[in-house]
Protein backbone atom coordinates (compact mmCIF):
# COMPACT_ATOMS: atom_id res chain seq x y z
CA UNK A 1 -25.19 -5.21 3.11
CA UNK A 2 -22.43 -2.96 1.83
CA UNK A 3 -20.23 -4.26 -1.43
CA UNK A 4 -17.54 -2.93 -3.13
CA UNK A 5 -16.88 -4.34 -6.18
CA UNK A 6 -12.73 -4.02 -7.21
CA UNK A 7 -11.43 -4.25 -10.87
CA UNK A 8 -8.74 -2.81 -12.42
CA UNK A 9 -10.69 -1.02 -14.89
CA UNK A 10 -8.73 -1.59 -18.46
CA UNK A 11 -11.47 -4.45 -19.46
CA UNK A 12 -13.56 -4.15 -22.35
CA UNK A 13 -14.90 -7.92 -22.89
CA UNK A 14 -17.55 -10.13 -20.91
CA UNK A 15 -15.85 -9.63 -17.38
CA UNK A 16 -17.19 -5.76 -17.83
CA UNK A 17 -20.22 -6.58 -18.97
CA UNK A 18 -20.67 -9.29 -15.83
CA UNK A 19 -20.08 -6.69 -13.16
CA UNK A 20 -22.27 -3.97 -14.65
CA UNK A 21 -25.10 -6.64 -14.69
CA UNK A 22 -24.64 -7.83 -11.07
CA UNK A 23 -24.65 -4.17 -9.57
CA UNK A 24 -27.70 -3.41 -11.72
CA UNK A 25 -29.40 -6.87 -10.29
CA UNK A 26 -28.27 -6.00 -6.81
CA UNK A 27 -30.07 -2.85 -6.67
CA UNK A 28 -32.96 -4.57 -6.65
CA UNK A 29 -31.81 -6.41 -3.25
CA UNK A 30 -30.65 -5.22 0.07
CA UNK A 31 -27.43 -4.77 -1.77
CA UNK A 32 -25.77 -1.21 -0.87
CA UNK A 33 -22.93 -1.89 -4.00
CA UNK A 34 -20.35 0.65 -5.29
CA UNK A 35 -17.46 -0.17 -8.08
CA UNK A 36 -13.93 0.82 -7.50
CA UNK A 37 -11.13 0.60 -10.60
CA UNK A 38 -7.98 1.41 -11.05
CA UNK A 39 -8.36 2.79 -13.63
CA UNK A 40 -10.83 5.40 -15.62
CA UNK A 41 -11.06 3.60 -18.36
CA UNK A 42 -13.84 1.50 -20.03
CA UNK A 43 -15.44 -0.32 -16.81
CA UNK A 44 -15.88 2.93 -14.70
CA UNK A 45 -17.14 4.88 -18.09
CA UNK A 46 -20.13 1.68 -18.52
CA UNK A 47 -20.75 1.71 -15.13
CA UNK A 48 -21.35 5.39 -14.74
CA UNK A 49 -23.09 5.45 -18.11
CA UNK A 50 -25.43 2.92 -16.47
CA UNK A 51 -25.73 4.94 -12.97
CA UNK A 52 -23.82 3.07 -10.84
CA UNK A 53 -21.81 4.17 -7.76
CA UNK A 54 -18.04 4.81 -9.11
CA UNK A 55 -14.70 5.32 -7.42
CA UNK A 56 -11.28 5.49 -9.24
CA UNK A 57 -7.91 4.74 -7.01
CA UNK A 58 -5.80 5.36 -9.70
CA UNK A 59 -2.58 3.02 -10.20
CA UNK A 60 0.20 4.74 -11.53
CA UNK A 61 1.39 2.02 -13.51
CA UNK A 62 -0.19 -2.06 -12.76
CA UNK A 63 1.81 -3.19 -9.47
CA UNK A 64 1.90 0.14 -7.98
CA UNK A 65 1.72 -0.24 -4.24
CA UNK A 66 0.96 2.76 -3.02
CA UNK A 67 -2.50 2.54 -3.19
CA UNK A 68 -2.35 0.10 -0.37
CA UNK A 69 -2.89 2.08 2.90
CA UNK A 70 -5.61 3.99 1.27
CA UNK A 71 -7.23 1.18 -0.24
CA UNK A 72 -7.54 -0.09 3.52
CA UNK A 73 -8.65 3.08 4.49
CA UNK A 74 -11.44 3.13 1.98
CA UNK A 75 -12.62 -0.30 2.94
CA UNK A 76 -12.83 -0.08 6.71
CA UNK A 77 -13.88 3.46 7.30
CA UNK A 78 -16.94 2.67 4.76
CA UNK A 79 -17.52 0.12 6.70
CA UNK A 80 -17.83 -2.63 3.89
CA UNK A 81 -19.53 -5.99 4.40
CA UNK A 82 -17.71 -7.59 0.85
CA UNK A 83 -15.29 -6.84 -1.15
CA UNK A 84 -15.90 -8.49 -4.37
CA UNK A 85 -12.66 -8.44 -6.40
CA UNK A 86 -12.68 -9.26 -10.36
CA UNK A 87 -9.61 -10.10 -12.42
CA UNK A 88 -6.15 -11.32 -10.84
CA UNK A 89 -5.11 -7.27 -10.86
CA UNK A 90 -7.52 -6.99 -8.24
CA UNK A 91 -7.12 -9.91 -6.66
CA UNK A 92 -3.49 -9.67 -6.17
CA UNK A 93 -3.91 -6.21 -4.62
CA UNK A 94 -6.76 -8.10 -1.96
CA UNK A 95 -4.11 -10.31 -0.98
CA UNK A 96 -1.62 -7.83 0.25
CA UNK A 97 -3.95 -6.54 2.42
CA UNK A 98 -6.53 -9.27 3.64
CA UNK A 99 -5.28 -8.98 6.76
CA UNK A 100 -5.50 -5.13 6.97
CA UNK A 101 -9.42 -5.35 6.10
CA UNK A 102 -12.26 -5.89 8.37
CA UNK A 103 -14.21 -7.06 5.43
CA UNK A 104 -14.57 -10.66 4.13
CA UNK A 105 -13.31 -11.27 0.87
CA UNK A 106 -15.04 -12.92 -2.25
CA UNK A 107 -13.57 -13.23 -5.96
CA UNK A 108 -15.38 -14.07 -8.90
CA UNK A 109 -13.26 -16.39 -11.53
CA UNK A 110 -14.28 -15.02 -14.91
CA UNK A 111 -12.40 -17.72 -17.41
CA UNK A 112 -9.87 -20.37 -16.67
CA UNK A 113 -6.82 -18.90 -15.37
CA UNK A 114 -4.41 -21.12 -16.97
CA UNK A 115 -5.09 -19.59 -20.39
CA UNK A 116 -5.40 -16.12 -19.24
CA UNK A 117 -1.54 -15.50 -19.51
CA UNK A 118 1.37 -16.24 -21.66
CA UNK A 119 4.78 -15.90 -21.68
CA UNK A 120 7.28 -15.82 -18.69
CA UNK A 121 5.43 -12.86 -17.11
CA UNK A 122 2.46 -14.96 -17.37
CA UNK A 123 3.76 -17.26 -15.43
CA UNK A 124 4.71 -14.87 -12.49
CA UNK A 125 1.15 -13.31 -12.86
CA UNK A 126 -0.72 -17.01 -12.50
CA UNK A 127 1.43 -17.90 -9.63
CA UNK A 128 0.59 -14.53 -8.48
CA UNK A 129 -3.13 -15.22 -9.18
CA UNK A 130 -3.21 -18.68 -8.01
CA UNK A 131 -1.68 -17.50 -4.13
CA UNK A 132 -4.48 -15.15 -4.05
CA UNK A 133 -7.62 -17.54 -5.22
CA UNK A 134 -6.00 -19.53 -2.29
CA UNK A 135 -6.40 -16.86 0.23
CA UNK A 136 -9.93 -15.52 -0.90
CA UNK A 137 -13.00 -16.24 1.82
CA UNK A 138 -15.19 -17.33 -1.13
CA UNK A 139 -14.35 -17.98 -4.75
CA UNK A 140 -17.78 -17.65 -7.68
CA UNK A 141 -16.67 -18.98 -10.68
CA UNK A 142 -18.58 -19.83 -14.01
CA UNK A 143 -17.08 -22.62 -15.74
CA UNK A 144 -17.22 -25.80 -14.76
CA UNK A 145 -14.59 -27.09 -15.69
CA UNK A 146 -12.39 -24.72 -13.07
CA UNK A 147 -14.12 -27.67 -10.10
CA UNK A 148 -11.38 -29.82 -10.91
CA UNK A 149 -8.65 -27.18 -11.21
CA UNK A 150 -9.80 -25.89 -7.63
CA UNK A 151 -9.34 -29.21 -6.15
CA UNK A 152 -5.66 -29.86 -7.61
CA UNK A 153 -5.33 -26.06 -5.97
CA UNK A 154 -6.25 -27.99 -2.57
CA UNK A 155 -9.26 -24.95 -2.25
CA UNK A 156 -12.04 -26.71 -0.48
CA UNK A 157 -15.60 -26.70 -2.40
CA UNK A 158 -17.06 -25.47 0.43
CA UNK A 159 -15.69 -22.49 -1.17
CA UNK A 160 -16.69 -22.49 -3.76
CA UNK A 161 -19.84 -21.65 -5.76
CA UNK A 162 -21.06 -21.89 -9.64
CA UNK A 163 -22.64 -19.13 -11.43
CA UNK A 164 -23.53 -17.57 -14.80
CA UNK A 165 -23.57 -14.39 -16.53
CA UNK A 166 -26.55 -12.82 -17.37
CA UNK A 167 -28.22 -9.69 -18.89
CA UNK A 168 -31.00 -7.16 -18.62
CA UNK A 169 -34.64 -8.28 -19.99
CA UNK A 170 -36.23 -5.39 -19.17
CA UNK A 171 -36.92 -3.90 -22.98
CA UNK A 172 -39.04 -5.31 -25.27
CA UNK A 173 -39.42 -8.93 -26.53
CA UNK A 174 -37.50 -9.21 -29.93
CA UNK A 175 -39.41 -9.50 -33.48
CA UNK A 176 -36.21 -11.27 -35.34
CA UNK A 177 -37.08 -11.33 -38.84
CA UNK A 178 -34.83 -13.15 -41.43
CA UNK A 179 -32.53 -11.02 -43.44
CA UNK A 180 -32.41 -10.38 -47.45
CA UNK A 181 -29.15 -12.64 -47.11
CA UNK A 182 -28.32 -15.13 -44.87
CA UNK A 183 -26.10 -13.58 -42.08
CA UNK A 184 -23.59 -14.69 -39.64
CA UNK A 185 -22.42 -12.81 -37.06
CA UNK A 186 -19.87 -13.65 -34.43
CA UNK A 187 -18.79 -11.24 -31.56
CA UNK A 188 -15.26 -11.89 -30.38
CA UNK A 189 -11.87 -10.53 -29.85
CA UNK A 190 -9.00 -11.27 -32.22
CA UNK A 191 -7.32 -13.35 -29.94
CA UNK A 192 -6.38 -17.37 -30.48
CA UNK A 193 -8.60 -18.81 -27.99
CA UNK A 194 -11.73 -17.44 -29.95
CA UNK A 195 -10.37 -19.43 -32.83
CA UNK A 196 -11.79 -17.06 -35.23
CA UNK A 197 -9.72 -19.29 -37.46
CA UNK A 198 -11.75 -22.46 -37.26
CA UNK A 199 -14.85 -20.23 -38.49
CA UNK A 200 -13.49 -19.07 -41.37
CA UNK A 201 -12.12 -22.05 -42.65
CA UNK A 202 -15.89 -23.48 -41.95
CA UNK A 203 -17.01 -20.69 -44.47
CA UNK A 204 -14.64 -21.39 -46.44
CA UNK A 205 -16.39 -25.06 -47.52
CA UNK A 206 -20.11 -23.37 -47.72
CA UNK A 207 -21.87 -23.88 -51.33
CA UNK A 208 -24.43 -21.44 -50.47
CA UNK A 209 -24.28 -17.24 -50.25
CA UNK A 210 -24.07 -15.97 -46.84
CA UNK A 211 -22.79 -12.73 -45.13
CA UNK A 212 -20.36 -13.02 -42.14
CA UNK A 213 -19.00 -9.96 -39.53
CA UNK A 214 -16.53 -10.43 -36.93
CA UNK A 215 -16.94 -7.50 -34.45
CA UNK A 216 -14.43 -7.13 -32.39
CA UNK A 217 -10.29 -6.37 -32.18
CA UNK A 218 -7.09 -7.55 -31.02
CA UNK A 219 -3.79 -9.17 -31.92
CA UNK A 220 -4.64 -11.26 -34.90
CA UNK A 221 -6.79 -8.65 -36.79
CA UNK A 222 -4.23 -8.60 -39.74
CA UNK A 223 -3.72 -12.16 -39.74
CA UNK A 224 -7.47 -13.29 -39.98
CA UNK A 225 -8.00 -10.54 -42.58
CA UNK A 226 -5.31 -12.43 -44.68
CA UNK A 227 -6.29 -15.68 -43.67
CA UNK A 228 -10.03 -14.59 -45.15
CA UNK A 229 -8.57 -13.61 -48.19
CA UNK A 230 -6.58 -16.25 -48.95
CA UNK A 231 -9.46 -18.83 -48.35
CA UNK A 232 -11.14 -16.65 -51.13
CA UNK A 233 -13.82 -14.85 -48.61
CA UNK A 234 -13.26 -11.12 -49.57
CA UNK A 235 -16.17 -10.76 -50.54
CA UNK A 236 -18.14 -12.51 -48.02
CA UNK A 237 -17.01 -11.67 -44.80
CA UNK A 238 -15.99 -8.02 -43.02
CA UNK A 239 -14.09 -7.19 -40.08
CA UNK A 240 -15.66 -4.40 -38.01
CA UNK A 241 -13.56 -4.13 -35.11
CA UNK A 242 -15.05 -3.15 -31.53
CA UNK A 243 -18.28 -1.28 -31.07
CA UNK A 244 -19.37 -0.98 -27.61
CA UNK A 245 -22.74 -1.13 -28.62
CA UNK A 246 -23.42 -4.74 -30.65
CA UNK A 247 -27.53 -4.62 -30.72
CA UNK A 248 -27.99 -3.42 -34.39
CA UNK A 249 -25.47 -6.43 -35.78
CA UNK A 250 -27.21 -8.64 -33.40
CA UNK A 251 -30.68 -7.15 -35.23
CA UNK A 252 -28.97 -7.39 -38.92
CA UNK A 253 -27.90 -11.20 -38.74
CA UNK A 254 -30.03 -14.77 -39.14
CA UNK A 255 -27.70 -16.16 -36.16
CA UNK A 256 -24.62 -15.47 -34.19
CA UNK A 257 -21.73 -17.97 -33.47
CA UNK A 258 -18.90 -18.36 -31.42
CA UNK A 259 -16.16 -20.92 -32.05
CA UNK A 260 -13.87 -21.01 -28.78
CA UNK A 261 -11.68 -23.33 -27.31
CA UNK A 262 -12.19 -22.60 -24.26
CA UNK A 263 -15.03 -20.41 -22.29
CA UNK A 264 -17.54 -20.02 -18.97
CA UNK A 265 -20.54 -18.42 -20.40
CA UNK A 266 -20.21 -15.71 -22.55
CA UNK A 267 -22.65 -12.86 -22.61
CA UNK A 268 -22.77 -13.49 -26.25
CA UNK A 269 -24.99 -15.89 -25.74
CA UNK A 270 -27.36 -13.97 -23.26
CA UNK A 271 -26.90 -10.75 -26.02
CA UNK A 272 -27.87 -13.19 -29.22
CA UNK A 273 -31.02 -14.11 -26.56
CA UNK A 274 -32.01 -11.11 -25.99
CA UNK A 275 -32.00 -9.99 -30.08
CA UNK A 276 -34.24 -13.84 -30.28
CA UNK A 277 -31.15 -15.00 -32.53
CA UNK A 278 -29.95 -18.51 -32.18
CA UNK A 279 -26.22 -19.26 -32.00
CA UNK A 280 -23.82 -21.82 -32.78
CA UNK A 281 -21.30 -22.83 -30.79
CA UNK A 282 -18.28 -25.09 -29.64
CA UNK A 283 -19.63 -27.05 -26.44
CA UNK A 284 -17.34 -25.63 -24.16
CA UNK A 285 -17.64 -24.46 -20.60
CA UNK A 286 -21.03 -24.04 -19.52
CA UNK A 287 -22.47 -23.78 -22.85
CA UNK A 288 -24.96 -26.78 -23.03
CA UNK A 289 -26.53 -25.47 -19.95
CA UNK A 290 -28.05 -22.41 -22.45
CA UNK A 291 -27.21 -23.50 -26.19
CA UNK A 292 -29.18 -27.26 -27.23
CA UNK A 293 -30.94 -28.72 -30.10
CA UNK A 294 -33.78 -25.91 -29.16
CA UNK A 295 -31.93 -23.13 -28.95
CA UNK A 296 -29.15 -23.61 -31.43
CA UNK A 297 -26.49 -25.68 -32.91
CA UNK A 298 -23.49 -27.31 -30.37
CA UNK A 299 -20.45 -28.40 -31.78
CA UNK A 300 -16.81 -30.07 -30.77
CA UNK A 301 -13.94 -27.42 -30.37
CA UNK A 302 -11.99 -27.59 -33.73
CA UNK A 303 -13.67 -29.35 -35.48
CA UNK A 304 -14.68 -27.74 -38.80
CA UNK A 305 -16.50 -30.66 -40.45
CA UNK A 306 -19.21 -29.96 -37.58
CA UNK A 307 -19.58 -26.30 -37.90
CA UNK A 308 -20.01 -26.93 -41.67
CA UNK A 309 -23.23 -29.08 -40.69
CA UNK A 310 -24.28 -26.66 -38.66
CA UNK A 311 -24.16 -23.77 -40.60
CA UNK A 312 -25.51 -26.25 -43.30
CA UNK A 313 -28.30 -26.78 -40.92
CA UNK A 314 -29.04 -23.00 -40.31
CA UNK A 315 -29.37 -21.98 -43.35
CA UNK A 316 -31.64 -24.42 -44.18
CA UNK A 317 -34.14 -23.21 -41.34
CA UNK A 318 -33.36 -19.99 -42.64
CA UNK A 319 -34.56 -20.59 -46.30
CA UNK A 320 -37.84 -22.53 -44.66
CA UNK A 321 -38.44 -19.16 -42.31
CA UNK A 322 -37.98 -21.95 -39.30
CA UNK A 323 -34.68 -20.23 -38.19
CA UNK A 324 -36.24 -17.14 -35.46
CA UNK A 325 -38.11 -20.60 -33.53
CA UNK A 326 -35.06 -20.96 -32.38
CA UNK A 327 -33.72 -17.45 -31.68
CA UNK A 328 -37.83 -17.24 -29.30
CA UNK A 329 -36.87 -20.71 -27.54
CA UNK A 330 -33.41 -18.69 -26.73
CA UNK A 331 -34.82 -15.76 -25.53
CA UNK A 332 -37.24 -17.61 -23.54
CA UNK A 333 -34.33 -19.56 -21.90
CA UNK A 334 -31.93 -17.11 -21.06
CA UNK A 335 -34.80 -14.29 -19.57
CA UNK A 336 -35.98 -17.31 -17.02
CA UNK A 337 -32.58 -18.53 -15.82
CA UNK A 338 -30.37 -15.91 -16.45
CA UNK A 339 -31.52 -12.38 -15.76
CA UNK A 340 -29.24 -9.40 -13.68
CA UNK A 341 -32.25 -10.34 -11.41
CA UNK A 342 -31.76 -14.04 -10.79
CA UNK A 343 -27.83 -13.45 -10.74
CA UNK A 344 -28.38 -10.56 -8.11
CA UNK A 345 -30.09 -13.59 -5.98
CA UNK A 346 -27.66 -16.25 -6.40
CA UNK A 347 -24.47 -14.07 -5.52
CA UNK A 348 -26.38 -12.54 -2.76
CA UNK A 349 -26.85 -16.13 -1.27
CA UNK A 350 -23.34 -16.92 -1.91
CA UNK A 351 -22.01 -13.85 0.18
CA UNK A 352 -24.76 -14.63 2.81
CA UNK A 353 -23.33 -18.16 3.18
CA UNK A 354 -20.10 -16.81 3.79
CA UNK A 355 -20.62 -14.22 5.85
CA UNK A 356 -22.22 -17.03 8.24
CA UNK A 357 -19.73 -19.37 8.19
């Protein structure tokens, strides 16, 4: 089965790190997969790094529709069983030519589309986004709270099909040790649905020393950085801004966090698995499905009094050496439900389906 995978190529967050991991998974199937972005930017560079088949149709700026007739070209004289689009770039460049293809087309919903823009031209770019979901052969999407969504979008669940991020297992099963101080880590961008906000006003209540580091950028950088300081956290808590590479802070921390309002299932998770670190998080999404009373801490979106128990609760295990328990039953978890492997298969079966119907 040949796939080409379409994004636009500008994204740095989970949506990257989803299609690297689902072309590495599918080369262990019958899966004949190449990536295509618009881009060379930071997709193409992680997919190349990780030996992937890579082709760049450059855009010359984002709704630049010349790359139409070639795009069409591309897809039928290579003879392509799927094209799996990711991101509403890409899928709004499918639309235009579904009919030009001989391909079937399948999409993959990363977050919740309602929140992904802002602004009037957000609005244009949902509608946008919206008309082409509707015309996709096959939609995957991750959170599931989008079922409902799909059905006021009169899209059929037949249609439809729930899956999951997921990571690489293959290295070495993690030896998390407790660190000299207890340390929080949370891997986000600086944007308001993270509500990086909520955490800090959390930390803000603590009685007990603690490190905390934010990796990751974006928009509110300066504002959180103030917002620290004024809740008298200078001291406690540094902003590192994006590394591409997270392992050693996953390494270098007691437990990792994530405080969103709204989310699928981050690779955060998967990434704080695979480092045997257990996380705390707002039950959003899919989350319960990895993070429970085993594996970690859940709590309601917003609400601070319940991350301050649960950080509470952490750093108790922490101080009894109980806290990397946790971090094992993760790892555990995530490498037998949610490996490239085991996502490979379920997307496979999804395009099979289709392709049938």
């Amino acid at each position: 089965m040949r796939v080409l995978h379409i994004n636009a190529g500008n994204e740095d967050g989970g949506a990257r790190t989803y299609i690297i991991n689902l072309m590495k998974g599918q080369e262990t199937t019958d899966t004949d997969a190449t990536l295509m972005t618009f881009e060379d930017g930071p997709v193409a560079r992680m997919a190349r790094d990780n030996g992937l088949n890579v082709v760049v149709m450059p855009q010359k700026r984002q709704i630049d529709l010349s790359i139409l007739t070639p795009l069409v070209s591309y897809i039928n004289s290579h003879q392509i069983d799927i094209v799996h689009t990711h991101g509403p770039r890409a899928n709004f460049i499918l639309s235009l030519i579904k009919n030009r293809i001989k391909s079937t087309w399948v999409t993959t919903v990363h977050s919740d589309p309602r929140i992904d823009f802002s602004g009037l031209k957000g609005k244009v770019f949902l509608k946008l986004n919206i008309r082409a979901l509707k015309q996709a052969d096959y939609i995957f999407y991750m959170n599931p709270n989008l079922v409902s969504y799909f059905d006021s979008l009169q899209i059929p669940s037949s249609k439809t099909n729930e899956v999951f991020n997921a990571i690489d297992f293959k290295q070495s099963m993690p030896d998390p040790r407790p660190q000299k101080r207890f340390s929080i880590l949370m891997v986000a961008r600086l944007v308001a649905v993270k509500n990086h906000s909520m955490a800090l006003h959390a930390l803000a209540k603590l009685d007990f020393d603690f490190k905390m580091v934010f990796v990751g950028d974006g928009p509110l950088m300066v504002e959180l950085k103030n917002e620290a300081n004024k809740l008298g956290l200078r001291d406690k808590v540094d902003f590192v801004g994006f590394h591409e590479n997270t392992g050693d802070y996953y390494d270098e921390c007691d437990v990792s966090m994530l405080t969103s309002n709204s989310e699928s299932l981050p690779t955060v998770y998967l990434e704080s698995a695979l480092h045997g670190r257990p996380v705390i998080a707002t039950n959003v999404g899919a989350t319960d499905k990895v993070i429970g009373e085993k594996t970690g801490w859940l709590v309601q979106p917003g609400n601070v009094s319940q991350l301050v128990q649960a950080l509470q609760a952490a750093h108790a295990e922490w101080e009894n050496d109980d806290l990397d328990s946790k971090g094992m039953e993760l790892y555990q978890e995530a490498k037998n439900n949610y490996s490239i492997e085991k996502l490979a298969e379920a997307v496979n079966a999804g395009y099979k389906a289709v392709l049938k119907a």
